[in-house]
N, C-alpha and C. Protein backbone atom coordinates (compact mmCIF):
# COMPACT_ATOMS: atom_id res chain seq x y z
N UNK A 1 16.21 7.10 32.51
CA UNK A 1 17.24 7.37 33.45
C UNK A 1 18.15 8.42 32.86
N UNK A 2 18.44 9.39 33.44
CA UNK A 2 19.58 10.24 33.61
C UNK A 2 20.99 10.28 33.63
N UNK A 3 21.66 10.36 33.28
CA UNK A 3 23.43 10.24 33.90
C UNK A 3 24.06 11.31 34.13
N UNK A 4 24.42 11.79 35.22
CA UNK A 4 24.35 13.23 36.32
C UNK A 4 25.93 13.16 36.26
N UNK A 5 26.66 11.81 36.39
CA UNK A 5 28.50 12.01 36.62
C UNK A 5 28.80 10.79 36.86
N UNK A 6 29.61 10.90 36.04
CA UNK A 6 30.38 9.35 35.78
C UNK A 6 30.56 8.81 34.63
N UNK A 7 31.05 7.60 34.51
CA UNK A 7 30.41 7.30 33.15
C UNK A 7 29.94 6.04 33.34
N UNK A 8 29.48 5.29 32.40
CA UNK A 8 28.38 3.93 32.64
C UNK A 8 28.11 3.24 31.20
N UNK A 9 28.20 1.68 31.21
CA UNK A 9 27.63 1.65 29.73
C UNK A 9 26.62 0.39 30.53
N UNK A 10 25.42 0.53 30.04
CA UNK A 10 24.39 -0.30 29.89
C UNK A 10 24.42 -1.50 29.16
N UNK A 11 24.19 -3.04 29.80
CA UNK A 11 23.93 -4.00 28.74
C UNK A 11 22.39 -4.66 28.47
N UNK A 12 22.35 -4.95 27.38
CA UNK A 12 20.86 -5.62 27.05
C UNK A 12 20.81 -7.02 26.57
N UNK A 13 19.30 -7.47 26.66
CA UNK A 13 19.44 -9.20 26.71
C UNK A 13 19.97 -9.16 25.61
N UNK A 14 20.13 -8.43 24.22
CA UNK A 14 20.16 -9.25 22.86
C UNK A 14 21.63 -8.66 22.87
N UNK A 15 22.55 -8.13 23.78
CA UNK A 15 24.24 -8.75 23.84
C UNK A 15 24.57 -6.86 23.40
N UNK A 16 23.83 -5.83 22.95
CA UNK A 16 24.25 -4.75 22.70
C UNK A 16 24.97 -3.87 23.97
N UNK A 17 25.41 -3.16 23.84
CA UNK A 17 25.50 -1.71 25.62
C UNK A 17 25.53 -0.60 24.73
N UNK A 18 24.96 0.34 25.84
CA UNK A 18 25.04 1.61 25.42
C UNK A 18 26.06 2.71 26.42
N UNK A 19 26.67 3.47 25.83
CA UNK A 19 27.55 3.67 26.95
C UNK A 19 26.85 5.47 27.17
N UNK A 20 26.70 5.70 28.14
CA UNK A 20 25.92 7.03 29.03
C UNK A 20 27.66 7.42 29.12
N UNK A 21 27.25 9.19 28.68
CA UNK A 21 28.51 10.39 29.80
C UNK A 21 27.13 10.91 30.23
N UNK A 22 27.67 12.12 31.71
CA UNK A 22 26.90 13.23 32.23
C UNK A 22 26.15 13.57 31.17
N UNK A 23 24.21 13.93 31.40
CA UNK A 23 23.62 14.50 30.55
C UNK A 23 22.79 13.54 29.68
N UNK A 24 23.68 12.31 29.24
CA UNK A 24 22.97 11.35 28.56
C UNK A 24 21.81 10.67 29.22
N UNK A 25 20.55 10.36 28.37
CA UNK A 25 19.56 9.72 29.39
C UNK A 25 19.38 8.52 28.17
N UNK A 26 18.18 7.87 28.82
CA UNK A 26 17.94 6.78 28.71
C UNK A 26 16.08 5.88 28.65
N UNK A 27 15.38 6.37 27.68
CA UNK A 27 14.13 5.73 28.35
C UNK A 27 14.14 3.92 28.19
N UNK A 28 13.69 3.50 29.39
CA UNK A 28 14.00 1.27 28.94
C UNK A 28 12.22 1.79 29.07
N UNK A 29 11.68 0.66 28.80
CA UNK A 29 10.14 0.56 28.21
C UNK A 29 10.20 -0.48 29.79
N UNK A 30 9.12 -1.21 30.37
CA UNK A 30 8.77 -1.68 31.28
C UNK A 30 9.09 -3.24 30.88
N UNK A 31 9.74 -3.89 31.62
CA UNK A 31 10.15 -5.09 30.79
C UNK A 31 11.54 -5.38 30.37
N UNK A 32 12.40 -4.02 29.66
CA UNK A 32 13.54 -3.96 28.83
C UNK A 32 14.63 -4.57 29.78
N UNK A 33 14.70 -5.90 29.80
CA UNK A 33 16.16 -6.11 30.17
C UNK A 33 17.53 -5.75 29.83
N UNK A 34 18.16 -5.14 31.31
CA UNK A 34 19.01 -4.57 30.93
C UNK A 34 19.83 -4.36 32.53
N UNK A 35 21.24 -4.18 32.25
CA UNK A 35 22.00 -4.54 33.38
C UNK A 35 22.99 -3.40 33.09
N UNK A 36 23.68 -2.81 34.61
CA UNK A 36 24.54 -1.69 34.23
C UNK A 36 26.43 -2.75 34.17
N UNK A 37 26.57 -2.71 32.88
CA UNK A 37 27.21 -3.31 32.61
C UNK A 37 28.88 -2.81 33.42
N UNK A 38 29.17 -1.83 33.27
CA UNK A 38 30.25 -0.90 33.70
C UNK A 38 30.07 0.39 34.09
N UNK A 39 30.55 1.05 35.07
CA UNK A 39 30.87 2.21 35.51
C UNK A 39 32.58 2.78 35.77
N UNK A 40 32.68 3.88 35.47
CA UNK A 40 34.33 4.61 35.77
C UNK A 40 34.70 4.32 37.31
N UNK A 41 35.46 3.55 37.22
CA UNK A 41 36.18 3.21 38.59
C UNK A 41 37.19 4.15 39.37
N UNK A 42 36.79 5.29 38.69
CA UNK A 42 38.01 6.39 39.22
C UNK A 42 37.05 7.96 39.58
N UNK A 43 35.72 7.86 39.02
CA UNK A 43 34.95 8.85 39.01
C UNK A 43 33.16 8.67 39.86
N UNK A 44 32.78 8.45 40.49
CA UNK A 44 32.21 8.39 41.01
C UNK A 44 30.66 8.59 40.00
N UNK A 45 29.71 7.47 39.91
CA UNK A 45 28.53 7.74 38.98
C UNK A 45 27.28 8.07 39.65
N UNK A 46 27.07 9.06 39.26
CA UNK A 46 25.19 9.40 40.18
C UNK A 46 24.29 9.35 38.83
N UNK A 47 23.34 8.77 39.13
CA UNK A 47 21.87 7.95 37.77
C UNK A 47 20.57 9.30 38.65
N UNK A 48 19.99 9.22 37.67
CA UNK A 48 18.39 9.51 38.49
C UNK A 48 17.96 9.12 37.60
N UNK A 49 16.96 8.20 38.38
CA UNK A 49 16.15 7.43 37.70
C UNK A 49 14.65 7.45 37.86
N UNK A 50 14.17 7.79 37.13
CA UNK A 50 12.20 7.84 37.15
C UNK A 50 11.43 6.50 36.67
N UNK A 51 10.19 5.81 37.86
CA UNK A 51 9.76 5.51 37.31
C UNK A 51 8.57 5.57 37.10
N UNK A 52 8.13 5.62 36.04
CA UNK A 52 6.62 6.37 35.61
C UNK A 52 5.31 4.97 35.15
N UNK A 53 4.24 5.46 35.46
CA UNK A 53 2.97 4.46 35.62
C UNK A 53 2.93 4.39 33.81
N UNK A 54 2.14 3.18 33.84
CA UNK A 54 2.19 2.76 31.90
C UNK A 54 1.32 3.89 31.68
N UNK A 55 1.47 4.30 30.50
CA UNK A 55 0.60 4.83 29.38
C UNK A 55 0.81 6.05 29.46
């Protein structure tokens, strides 16, 4: 995933986040639990997100 505007931090099952600005991406593996933990409540966030067949 992509992060196009906004900002965003990602959480994962084992309790970490990662926090995305514009530009920052993201590959999760198929499986990777993970939840968008927060977004900027004053800035509006656009993601693009791909998802691609295994292997």
């Amino acid at each position: 995933m992509l992060l196009l505007s906004g900002a965003a931090r990602l959480g994962f099952a084992d309790g970490s986040e990662r926090a995305l600005a514009p530009g920052d991406w993201a590959v999760l593996p198929a499986g990777c639990r993970h939840r968008v933990a927060w977004t900027d409540p004053v800035r509006e966030t656009l993601w693009l997100a791909l998802h691609l067949p295994p292997g």
